[in-house]
PDB file of N, CA and C in Angstrom:
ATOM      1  N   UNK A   1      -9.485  -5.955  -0.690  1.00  0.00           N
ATOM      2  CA  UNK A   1     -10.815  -5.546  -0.300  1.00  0.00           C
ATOM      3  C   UNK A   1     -10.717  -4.831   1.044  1.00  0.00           C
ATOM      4  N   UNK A   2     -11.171  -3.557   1.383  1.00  0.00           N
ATOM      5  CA  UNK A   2     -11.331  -3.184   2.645  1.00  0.00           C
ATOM      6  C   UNK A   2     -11.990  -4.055   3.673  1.00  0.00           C
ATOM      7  N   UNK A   3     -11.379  -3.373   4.805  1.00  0.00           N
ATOM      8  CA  UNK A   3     -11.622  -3.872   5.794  1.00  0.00           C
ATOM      9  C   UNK A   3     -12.525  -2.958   6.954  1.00  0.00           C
ATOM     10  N   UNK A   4     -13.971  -3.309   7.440  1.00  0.00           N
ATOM     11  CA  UNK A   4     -14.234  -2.248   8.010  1.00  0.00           C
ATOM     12  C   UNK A   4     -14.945  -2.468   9.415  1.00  0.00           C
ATOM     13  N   UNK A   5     -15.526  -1.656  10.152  1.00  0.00           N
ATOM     14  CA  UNK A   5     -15.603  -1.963  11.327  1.00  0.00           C
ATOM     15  C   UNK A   5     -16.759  -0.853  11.930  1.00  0.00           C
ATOM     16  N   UNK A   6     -17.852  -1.937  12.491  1.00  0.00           N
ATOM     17  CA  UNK A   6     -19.049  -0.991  13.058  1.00  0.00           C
ATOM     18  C   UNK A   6     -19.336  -1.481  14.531  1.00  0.00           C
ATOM     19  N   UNK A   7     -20.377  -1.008  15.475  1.00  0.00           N
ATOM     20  CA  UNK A   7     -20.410  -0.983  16.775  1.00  0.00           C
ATOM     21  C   UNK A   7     -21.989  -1.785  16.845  1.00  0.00           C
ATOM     22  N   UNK A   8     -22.074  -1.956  17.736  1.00  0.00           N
ATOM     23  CA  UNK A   8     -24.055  -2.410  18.241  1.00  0.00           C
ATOM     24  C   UNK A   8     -23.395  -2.196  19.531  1.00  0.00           C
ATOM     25  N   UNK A   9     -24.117  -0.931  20.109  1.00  0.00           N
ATOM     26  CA  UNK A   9     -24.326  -1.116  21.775  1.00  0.00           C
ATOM     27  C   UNK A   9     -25.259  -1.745  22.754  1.00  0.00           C
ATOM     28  N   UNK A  10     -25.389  -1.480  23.555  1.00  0.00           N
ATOM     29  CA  UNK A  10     -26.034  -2.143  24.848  1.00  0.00           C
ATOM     30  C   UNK A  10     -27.966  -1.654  24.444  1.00  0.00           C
ATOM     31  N   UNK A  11     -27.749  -0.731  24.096  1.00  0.00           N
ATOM     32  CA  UNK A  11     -29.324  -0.496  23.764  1.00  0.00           C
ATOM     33  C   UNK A  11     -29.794  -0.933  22.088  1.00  0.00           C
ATOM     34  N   UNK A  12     -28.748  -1.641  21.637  1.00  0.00           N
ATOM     35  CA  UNK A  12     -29.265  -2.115  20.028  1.00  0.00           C
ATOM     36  C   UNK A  12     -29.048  -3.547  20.132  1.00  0.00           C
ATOM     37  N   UNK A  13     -30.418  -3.764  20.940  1.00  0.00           N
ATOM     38  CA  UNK A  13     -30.809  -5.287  20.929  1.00  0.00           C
ATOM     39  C   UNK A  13     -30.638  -6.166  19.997  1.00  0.00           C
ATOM     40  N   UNK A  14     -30.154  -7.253  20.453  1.00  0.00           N
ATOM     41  CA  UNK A  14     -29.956  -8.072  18.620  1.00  0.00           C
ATOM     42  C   UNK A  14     -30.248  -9.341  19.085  1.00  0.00           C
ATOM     43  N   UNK A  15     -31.391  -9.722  18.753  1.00  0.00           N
ATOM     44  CA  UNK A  15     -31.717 -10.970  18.480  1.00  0.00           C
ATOM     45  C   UNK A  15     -30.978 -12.310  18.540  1.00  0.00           C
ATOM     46  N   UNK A  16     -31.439 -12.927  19.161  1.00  0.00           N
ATOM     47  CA  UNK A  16     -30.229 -14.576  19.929  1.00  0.00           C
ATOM     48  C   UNK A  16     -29.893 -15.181  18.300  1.00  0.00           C
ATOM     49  N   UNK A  17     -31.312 -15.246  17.513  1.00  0.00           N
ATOM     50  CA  UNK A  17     -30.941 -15.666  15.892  1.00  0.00           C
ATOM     51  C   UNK A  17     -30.246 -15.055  15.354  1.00  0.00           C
ATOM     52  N   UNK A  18     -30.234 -13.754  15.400  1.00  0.00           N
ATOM     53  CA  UNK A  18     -28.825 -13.053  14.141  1.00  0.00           C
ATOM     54  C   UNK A  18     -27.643 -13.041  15.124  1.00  0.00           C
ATOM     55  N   UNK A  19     -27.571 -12.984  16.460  1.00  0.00           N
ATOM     56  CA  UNK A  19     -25.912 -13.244  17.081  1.00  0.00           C
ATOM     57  C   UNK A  19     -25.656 -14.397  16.500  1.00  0.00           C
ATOM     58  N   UNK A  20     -26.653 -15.988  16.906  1.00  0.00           N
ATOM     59  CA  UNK A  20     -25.826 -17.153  16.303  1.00  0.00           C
ATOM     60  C   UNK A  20     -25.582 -16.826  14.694  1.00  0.00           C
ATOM     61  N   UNK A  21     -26.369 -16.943  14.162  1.00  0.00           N
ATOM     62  CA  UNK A  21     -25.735 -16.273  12.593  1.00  0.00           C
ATOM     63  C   UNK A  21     -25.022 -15.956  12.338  1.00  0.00           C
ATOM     64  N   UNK A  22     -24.680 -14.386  12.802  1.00  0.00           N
ATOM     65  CA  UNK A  22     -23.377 -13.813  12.636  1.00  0.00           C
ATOM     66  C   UNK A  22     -21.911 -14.805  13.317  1.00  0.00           C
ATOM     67  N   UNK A  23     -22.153 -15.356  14.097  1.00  0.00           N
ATOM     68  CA  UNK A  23     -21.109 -16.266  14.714  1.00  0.00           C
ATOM     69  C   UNK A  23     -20.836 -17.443  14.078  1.00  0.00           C
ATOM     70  N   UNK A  24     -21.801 -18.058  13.536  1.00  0.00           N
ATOM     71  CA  UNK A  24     -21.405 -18.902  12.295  1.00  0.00           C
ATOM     72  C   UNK A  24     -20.911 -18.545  10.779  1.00  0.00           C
ATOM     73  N   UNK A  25     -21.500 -17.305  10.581  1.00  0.00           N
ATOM     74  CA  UNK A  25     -21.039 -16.782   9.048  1.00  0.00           C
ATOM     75  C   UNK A  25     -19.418 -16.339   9.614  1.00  0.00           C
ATOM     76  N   UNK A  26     -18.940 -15.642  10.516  1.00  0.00           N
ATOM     77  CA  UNK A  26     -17.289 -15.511  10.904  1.00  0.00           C
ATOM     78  C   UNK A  26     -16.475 -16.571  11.105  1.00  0.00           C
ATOM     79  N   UNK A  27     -17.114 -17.772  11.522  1.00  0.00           N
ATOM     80  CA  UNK A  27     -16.733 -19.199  11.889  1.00  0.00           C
ATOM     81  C   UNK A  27     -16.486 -19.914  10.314  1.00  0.00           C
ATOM     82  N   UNK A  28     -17.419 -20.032   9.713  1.00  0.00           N
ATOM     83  CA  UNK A  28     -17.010 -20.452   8.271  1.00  0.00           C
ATOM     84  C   UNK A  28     -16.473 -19.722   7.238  1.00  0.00           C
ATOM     85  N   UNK A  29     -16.250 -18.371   7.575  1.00  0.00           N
ATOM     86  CA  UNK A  29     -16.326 -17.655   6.619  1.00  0.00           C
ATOM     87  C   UNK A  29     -16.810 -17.019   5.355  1.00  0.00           C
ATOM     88  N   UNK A  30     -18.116 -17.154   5.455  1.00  0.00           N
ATOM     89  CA  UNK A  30     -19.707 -17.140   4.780  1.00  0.00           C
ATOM     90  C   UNK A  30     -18.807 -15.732   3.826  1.00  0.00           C
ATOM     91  N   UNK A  31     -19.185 -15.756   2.693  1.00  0.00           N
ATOM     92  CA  UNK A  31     -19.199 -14.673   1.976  1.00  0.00           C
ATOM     93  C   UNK A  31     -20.681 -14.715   1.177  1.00  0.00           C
ATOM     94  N   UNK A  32     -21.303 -13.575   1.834  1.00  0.00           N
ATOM     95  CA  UNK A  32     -23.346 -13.269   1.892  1.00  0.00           C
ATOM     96  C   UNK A  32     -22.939 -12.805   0.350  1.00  0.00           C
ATOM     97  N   UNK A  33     -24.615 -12.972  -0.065  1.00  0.00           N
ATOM     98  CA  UNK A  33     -24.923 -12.217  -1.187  1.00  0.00           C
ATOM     99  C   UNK A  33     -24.851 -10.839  -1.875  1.00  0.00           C
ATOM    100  N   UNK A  34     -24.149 -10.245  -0.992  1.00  0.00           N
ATOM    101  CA  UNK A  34     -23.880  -9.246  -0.754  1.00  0.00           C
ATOM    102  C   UNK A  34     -22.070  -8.400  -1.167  1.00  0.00           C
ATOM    103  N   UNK A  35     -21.322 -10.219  -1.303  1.00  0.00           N
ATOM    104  CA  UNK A  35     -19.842  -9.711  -0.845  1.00  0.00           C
ATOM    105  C   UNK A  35     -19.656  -9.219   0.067  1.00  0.00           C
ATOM    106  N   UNK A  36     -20.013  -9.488   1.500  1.00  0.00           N
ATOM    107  CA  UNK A  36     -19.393  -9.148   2.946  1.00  0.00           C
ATOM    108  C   UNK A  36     -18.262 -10.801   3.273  1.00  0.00           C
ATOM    109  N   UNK A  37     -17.417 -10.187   3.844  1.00  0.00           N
ATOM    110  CA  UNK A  37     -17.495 -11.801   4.519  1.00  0.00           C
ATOM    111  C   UNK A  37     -17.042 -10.980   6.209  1.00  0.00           C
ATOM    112  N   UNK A  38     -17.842 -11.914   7.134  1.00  0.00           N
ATOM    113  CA  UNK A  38     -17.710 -11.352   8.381  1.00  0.00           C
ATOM    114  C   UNK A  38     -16.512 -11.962   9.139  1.00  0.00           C
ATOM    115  N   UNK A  39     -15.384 -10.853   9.352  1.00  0.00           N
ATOM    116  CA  UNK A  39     -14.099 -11.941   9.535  1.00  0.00           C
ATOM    117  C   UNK A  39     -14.028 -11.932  11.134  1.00  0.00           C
ATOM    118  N   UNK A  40     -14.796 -10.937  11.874  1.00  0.00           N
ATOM    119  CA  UNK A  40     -14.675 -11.560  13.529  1.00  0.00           C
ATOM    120  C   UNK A  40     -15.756 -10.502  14.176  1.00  0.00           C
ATOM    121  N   UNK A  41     -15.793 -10.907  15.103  1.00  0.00           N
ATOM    122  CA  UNK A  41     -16.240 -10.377  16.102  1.00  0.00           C
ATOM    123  C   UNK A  41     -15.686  -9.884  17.554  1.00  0.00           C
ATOM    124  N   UNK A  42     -16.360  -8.504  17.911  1.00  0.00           N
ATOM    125  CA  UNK A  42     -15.146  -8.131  19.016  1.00  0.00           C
ATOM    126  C   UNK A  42     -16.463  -7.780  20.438  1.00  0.00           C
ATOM    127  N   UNK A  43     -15.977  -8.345  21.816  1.00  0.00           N
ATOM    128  CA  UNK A  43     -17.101  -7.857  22.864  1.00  0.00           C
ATOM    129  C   UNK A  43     -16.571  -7.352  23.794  1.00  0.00           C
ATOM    130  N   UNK A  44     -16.546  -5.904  24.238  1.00  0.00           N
ATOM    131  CA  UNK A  44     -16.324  -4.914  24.991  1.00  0.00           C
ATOM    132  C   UNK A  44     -17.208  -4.347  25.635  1.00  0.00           C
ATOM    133  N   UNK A  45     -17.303  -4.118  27.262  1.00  0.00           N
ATOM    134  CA  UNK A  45     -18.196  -4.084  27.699  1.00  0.00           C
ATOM    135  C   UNK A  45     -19.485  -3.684  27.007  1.00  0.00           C
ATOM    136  N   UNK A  46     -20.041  -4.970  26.398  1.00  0.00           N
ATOM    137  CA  UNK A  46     -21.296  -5.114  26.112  1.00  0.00           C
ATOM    138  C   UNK A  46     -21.181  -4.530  24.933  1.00  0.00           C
ATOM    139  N   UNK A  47     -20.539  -4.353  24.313  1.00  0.00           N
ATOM    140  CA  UNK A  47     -20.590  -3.471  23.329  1.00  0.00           C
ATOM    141  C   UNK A  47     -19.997  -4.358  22.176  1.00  0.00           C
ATOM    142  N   UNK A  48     -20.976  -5.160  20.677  1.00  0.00           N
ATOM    143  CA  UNK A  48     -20.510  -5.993  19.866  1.00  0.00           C
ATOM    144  C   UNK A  48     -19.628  -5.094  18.753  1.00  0.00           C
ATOM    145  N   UNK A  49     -18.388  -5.314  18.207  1.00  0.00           N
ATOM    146  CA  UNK A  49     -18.041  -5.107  16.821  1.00  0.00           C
ATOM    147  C   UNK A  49     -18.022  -5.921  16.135  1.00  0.00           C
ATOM    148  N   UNK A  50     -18.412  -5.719  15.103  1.00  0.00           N
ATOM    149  CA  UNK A  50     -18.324  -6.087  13.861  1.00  0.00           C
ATOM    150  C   UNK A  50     -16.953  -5.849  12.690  1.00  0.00           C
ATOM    151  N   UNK A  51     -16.311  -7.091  12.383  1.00  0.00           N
ATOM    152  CA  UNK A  51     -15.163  -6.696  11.582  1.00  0.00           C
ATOM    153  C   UNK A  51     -15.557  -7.329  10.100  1.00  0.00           C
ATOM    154  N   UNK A  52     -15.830  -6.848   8.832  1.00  0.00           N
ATOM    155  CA  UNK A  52     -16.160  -7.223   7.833  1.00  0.00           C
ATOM    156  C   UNK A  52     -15.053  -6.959   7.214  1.00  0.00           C
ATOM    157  N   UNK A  53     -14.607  -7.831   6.059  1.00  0.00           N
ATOM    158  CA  UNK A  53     -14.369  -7.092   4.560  1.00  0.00           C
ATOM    159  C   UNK A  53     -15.329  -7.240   3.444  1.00  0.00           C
ATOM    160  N   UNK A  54     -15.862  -5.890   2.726  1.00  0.00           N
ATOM    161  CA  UNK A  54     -16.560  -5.578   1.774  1.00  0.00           C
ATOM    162  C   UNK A  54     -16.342  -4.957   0.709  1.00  0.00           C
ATOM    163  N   UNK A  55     -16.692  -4.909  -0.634  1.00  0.00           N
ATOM    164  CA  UNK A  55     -16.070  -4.205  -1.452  1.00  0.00           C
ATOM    165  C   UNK A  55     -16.071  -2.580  -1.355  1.00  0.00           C
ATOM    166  N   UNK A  56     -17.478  -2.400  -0.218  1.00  0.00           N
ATOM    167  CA  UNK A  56     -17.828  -0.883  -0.118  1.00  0.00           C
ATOM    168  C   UNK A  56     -19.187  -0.766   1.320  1.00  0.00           C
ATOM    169  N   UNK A  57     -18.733   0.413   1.372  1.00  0.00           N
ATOM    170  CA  UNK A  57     -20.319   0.797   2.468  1.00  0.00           C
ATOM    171  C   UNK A  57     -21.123   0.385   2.134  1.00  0.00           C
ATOM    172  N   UNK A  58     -21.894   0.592   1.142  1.00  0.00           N
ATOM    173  CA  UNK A  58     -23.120  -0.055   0.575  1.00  0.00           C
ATOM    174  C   UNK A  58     -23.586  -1.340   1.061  1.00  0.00           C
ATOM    175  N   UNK A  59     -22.315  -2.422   0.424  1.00  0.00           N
ATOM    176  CA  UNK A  59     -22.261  -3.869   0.142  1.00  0.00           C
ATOM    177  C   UNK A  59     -22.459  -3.803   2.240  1.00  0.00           C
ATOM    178  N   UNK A  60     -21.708  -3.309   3.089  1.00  0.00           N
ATOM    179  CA  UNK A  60     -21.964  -3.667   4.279  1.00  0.00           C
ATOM    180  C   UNK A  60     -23.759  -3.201   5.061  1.00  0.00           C
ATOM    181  N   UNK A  61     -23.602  -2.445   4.531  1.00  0.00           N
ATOM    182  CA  UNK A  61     -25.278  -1.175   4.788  1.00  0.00           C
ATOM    183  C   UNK A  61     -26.413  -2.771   4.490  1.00  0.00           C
ATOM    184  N   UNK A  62     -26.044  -3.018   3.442  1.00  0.00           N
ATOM    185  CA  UNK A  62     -26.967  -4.057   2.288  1.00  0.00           C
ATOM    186  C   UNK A  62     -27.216  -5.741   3.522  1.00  0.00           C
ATOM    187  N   UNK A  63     -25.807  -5.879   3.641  1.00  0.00           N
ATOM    188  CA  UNK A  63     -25.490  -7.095   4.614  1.00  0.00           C
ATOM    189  C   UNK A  63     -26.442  -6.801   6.499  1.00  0.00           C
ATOM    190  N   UNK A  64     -26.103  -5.686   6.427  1.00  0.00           N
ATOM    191  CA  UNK A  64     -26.363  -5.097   8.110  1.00  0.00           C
ATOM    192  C   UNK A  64     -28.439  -5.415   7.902  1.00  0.00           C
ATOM    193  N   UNK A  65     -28.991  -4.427   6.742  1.00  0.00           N
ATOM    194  CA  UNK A  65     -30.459  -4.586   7.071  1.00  0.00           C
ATOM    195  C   UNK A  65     -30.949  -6.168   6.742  1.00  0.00           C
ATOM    196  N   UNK A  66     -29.858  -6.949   5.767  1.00  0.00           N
ATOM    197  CA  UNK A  66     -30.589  -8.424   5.692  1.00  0.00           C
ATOM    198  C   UNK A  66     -31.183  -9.071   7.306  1.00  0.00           C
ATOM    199  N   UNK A  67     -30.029  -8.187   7.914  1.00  0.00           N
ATOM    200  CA  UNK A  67     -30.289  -8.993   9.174  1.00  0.00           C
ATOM    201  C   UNK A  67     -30.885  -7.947  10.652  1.00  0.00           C
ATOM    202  N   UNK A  68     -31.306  -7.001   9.830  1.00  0.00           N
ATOM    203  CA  UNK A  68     -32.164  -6.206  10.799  1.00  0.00           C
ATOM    204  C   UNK A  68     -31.365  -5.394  11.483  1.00  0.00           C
ATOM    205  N   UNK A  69     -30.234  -5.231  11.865  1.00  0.00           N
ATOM    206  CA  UNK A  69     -29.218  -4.464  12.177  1.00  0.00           C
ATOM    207  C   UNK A  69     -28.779  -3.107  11.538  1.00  0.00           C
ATOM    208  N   UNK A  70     -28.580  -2.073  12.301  1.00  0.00           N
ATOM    209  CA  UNK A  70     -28.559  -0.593  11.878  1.00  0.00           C
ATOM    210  C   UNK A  70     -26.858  -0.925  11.044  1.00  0.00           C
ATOM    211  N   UNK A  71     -26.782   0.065  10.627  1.00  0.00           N
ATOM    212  CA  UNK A  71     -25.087   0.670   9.791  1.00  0.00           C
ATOM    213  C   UNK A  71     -25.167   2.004   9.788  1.00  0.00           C
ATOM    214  N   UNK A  72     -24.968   2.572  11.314  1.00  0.00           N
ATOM    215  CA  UNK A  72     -24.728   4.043  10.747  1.00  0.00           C
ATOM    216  C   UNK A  72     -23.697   4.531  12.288  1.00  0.00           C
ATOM    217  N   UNK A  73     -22.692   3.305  12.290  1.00  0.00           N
ATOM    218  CA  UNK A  73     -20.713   3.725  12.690  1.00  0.00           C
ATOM    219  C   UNK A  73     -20.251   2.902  12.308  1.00  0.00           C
ATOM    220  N   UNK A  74     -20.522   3.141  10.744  1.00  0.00           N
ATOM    221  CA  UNK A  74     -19.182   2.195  10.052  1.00  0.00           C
ATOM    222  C   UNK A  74     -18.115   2.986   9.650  1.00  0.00           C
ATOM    223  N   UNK A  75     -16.951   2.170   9.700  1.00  0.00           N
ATOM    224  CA  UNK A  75     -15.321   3.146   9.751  1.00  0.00           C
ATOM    225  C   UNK A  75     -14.293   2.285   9.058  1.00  0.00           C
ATOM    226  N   UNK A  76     -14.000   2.172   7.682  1.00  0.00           N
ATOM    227  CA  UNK A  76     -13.071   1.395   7.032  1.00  0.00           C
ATOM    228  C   UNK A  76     -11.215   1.261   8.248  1.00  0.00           C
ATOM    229  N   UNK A  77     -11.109   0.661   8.978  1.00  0.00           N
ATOM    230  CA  UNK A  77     -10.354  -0.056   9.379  1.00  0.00           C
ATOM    231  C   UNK A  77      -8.852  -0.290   8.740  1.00  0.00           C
ATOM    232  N   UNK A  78      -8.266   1.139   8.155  1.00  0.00           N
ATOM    233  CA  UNK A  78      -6.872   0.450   7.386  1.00  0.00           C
ATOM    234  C   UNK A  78      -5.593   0.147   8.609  1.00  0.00           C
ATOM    235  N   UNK A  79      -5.029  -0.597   7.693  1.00  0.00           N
ATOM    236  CA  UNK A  79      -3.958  -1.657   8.321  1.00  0.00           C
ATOM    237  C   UNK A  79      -4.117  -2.705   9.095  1.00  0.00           C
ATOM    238  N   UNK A  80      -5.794  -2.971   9.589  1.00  0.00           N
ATOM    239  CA  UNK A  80      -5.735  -4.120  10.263  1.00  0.00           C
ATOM    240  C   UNK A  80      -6.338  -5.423   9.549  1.00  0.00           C
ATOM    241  N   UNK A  81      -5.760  -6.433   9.142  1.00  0.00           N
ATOM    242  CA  UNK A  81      -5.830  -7.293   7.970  1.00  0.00           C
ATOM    243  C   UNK A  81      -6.257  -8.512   9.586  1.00  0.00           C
ATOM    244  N   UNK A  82      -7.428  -8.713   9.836  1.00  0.00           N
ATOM    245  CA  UNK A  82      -8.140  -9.902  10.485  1.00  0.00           C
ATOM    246  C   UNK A  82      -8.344 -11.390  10.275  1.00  0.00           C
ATOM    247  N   UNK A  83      -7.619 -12.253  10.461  1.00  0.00           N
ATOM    248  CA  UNK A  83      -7.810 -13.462   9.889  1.00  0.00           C
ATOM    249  C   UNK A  83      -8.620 -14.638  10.843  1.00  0.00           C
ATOM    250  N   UNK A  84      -8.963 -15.662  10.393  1.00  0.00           N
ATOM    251  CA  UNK A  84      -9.050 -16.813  11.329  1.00  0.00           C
ATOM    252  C   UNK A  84      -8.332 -17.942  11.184  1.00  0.00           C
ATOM    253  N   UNK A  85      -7.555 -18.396  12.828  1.00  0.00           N
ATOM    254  CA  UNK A  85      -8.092 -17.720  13.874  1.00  0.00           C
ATOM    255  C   UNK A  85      -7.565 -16.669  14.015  1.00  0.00           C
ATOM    256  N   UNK A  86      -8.023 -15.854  15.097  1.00  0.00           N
ATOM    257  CA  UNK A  86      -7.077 -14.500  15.585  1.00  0.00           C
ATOM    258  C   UNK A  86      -6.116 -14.617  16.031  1.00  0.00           C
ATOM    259  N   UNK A  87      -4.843 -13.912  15.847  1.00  0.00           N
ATOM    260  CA  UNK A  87      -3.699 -14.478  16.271  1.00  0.00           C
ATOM    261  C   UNK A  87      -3.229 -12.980  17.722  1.00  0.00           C
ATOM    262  N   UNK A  88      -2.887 -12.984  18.541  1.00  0.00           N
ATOM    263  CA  UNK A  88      -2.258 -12.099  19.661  1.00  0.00           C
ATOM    264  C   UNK A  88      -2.461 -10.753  18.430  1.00  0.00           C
ATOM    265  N   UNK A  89      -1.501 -10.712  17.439  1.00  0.00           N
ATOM    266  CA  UNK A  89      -1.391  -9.053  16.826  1.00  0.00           C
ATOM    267  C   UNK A  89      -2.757  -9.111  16.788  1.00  0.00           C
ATOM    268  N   UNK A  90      -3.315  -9.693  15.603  1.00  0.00           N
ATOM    269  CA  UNK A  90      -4.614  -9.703  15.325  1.00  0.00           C
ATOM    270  C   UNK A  90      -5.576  -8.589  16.202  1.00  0.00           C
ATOM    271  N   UNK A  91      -5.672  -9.445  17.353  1.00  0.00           N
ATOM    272  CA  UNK A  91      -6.220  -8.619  18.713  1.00  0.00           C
ATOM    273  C   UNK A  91      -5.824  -7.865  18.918  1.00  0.00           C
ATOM    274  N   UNK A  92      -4.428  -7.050  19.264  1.00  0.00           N
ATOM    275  CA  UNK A  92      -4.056  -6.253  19.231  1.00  0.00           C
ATOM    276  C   UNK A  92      -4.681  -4.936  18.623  1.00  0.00           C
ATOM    277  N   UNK A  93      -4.301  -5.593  17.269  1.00  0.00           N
ATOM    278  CA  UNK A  93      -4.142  -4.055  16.235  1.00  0.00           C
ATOM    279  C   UNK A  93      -5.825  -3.835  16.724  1.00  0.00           C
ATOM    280  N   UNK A  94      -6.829  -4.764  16.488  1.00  0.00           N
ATOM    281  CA  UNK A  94      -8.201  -4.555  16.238  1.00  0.00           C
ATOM    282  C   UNK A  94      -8.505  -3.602  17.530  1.00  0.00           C
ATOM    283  N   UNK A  95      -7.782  -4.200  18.840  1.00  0.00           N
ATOM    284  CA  UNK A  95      -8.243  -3.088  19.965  1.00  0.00           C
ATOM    285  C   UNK A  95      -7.346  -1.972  19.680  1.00  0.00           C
ATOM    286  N   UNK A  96      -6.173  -1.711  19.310  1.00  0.00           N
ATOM    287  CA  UNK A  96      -5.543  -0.339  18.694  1.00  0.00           C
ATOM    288  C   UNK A  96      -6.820   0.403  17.963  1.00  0.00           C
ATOM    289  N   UNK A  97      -7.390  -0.295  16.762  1.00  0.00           N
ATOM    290  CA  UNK A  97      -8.012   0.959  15.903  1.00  0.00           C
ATOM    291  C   UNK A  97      -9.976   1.311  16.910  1.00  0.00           C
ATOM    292  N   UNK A  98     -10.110  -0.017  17.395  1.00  0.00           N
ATOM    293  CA  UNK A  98     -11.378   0.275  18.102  1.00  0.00           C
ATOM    294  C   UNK A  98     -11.159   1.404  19.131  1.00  0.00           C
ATOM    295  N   UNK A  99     -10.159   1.484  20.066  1.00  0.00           N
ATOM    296  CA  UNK A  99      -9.713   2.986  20.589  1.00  0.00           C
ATOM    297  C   UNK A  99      -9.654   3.939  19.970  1.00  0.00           C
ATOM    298  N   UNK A 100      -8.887   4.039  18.754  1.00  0.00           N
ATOM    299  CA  UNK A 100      -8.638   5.267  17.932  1.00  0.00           C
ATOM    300  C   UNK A 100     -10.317   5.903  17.679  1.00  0.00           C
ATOM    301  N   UNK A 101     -10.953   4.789  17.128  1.00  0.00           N
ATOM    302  CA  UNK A 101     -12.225   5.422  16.592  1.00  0.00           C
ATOM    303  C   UNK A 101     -13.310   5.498  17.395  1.00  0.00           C
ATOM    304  N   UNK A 102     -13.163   4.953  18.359  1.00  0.00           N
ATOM    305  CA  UNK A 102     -14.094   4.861  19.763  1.00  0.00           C
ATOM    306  C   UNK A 102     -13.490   5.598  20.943  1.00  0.00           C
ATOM    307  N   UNK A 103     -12.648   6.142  21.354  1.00  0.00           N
ATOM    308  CA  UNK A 103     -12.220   6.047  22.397  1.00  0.00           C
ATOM    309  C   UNK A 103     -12.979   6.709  23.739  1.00  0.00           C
ATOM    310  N   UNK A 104     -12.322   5.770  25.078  1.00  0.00           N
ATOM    311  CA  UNK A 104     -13.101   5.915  25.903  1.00  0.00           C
ATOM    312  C   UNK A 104     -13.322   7.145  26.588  1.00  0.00           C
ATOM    313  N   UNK A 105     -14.542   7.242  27.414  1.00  0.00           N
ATOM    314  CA  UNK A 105     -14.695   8.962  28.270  1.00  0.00           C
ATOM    315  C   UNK A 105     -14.485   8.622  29.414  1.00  0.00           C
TER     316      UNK A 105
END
């Protein structure tokens, strides 16, 4: 199943209820109605990622408005396989591809 990866910045307020949410669905490994399962979370200055695997954009698009949250910088994530817990590579690779597809000005 891909693996993919979207942003919420500093001006895409998110609600104290869908952060704990989302922090418990990555914590248990919730797989939503949707087929997402949310495998971590990443915080850079202020800036949340989101690491899912989903069967497709859609299935994440579908997961993102359940919870009021935009989907429009999502970026399928190949080679970085995210587990829990995170292990050193783990982190690694995830800040490797968040540069590649973000990188800073």
């Amino acid at each position: 199943m891909p693996t993919f990866i979207d942003r919420h910045g500093p001006g895409q307020a998110i609600p104290t209820a869908v952060r704990d949410q989302l922090v418990l669905e990555g914590l248990h490994q919730v797989i939503d109605a949707h087929g997402v399962k949310l495998i971590a979370h990443w915080l850079e200055d202020e800036v949340i990622y989101c690491v899912v695997e989903a069967a497709d954009e859609e299935a994440v698009c579908r997961h993102h408005a359940q919870r009021g949250l935009p989907c429009d910088d999502l970026h399928v994530i190949d080679g970085v396989r995210v587990q829990q817990p995170m292990s050193d590579a783990d982190r690694l690779a995830l800040g490797g591809a968040i540069a590649k597809i973000w990188p800073k000005r």
